[in-house]
C-alpha atoms as a PDB file:
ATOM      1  CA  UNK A   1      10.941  11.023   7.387  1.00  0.00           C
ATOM      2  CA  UNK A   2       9.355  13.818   5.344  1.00  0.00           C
ATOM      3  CA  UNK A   3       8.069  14.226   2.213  1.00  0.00           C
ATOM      4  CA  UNK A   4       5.160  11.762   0.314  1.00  0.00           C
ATOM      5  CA  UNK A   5       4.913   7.909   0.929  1.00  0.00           C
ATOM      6  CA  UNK A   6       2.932   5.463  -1.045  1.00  0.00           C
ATOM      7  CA  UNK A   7       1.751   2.631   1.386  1.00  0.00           C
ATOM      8  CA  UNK A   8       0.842  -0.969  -0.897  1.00  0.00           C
ATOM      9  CA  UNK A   9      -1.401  -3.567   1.189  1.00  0.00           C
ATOM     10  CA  UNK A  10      -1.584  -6.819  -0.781  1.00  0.00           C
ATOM     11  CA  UNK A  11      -2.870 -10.326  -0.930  1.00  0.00           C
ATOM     12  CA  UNK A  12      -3.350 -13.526  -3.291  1.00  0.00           C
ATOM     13  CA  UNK A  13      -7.827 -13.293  -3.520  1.00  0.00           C
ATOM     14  CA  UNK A  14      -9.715 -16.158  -4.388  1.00  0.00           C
ATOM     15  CA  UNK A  15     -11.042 -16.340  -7.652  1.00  0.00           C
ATOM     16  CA  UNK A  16     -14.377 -16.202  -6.578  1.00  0.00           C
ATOM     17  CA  UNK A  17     -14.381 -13.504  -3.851  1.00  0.00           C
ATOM     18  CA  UNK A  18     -12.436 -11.001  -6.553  1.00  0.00           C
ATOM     19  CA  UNK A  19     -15.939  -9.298  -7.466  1.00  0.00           C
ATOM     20  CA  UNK A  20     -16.667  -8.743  -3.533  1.00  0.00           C
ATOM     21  CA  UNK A  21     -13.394  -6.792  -3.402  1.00  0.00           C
ATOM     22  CA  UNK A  22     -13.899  -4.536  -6.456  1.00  0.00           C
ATOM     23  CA  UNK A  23     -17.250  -3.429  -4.730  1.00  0.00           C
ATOM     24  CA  UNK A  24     -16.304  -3.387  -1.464  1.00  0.00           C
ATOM     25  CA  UNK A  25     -13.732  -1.037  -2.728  1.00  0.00           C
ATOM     26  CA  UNK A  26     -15.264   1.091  -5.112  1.00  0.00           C
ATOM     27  CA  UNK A  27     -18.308   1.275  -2.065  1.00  0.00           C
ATOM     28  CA  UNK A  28     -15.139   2.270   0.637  1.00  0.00           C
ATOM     29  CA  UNK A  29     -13.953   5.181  -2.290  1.00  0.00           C
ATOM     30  CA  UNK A  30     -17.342   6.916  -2.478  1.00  0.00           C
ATOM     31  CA  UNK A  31     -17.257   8.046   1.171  1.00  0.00           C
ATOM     32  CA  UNK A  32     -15.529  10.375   3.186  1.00  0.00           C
ATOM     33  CA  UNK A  33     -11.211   9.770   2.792  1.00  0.00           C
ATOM     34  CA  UNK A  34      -9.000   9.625   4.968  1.00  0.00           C
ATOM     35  CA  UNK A  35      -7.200  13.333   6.110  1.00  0.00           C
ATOM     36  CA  UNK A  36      -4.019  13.445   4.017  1.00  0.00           C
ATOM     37  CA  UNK A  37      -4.423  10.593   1.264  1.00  0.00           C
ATOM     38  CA  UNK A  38      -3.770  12.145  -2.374  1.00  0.00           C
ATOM     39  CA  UNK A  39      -4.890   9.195  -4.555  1.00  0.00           C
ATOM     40  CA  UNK A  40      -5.594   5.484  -3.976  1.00  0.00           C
ATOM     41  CA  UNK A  41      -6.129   2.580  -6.410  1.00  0.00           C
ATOM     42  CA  UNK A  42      -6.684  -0.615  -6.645  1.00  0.00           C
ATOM     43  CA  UNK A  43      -4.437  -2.882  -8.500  1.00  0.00           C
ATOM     44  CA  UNK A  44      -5.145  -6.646  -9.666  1.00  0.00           C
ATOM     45  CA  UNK A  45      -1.845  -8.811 -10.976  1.00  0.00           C
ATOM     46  CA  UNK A  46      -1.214 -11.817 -11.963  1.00  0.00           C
ATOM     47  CA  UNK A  47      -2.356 -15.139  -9.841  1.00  0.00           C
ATOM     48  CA  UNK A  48      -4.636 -13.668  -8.025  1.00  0.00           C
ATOM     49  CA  UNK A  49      -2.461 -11.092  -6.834  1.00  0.00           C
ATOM     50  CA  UNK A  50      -4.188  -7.969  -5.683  1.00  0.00           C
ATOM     51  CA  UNK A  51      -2.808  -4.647  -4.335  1.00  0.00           C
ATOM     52  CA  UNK A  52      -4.130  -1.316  -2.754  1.00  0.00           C
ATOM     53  CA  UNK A  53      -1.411   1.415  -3.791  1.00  0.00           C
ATOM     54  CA  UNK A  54      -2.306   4.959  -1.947  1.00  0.00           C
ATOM     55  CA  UNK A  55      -0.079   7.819  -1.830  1.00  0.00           C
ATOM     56  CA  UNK A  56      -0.178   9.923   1.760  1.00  0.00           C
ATOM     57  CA  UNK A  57       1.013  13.421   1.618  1.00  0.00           C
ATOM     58  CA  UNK A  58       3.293  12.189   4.840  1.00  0.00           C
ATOM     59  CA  UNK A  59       4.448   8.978   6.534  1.00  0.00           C
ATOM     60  CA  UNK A  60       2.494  10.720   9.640  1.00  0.00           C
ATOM     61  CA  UNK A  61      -0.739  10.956   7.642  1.00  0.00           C
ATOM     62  CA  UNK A  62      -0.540   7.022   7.327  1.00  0.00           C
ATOM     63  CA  UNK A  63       0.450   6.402  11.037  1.00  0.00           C
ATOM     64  CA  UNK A  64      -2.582   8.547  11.845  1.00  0.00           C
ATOM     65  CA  UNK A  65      -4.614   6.234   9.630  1.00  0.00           C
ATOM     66  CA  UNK A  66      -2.988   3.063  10.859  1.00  0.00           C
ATOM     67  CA  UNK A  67      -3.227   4.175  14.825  1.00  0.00           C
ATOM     68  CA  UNK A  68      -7.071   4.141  14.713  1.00  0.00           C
ATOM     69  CA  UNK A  69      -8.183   0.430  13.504  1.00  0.00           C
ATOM     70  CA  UNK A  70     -11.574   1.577  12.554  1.00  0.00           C
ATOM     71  CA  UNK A  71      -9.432   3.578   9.551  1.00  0.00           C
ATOM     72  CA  UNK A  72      -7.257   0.984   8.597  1.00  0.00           C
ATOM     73  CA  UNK A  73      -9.273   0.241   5.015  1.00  0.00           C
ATOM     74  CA  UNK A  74      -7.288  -1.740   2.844  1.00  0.00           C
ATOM     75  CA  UNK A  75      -6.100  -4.224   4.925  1.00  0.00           C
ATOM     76  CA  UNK A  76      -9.909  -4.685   6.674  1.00  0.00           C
ATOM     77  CA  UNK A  77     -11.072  -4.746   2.631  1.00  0.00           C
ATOM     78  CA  UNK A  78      -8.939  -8.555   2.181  1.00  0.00           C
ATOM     79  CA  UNK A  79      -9.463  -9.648   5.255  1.00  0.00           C
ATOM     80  CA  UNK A  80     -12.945  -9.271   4.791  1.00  0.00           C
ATOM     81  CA  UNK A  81     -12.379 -11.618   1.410  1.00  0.00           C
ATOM     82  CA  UNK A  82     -10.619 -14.082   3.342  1.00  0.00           C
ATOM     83  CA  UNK A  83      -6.964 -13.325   2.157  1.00  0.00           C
ATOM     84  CA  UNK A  84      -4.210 -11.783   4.608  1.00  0.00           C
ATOM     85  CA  UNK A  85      -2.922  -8.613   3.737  1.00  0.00           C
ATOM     86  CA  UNK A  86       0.766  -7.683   3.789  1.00  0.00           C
ATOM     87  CA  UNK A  87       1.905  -4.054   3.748  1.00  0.00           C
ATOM     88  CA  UNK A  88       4.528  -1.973   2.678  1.00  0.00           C
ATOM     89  CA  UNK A  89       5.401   1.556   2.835  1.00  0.00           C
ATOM     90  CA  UNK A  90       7.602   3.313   0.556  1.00  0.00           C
ATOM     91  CA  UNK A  91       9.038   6.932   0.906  1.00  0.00           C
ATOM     92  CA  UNK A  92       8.547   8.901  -2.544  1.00  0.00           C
ATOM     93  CA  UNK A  93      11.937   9.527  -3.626  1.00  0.00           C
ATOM     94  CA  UNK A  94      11.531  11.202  -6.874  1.00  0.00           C
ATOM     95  CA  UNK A  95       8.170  11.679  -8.726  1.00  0.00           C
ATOM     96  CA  UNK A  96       6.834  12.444 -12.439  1.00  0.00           C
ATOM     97  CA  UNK A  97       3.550  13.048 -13.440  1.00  0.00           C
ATOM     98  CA  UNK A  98       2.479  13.156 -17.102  1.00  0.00           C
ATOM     99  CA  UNK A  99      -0.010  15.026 -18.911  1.00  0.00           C
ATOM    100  CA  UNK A 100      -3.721  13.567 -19.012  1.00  0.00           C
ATOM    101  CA  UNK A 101      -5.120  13.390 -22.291  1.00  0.00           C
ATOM    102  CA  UNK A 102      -8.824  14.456 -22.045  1.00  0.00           C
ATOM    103  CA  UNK A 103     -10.746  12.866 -24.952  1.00  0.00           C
END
């Protein structure tokens, strides 16, 4: 497989733990990233439902990240807040990116 894929590691968080994620996050963001990631955010849903979405520039970008445990962020960031993560990886089929309105 070629081309960009967008990994999503999610979890149902506690009510109560949800602030310790946004921080832990936000702190994990301001440091070095990972060798290949284009953009990462996190997501919150409905029920609790949370998500990390980040876009590799190739699938062997993320295996590089996933080989080395000490890398493996978002799924370390819910365990850490007591919910298991689940992850998915999608291959970027087609892509469109809008204009950003600067204001």
């Amino acid at each position: 497989m070629s081309g960009q894929v967008l990994s999503e590691v999610s979890a149902v968080v506690a009510t109560d733990r949800q602030a310790e994620l946004v921080t832990s996050y936000r702190e994990l963001v301001a440091g070095p990233l990972p060798e290949g990631l284009i953009r990462t955010e996190l997501l919150r849903g409905p029920g609790g439902r949370w998500r990390v979405q980040s876009l590799w520039r190739d699938l062997a970008a993320l295996e590089a990240v996933r080989a080395d445990p000490k890398l493996t962020a978002a799924p370390r960031l819910f365990r850490a807040v007591g919910a298991e993560p689940e992850l998915t990886v999608f291959q970027v089929t087609a892509a469109q990116v809008g204009a950003l309105a600067l204001g």
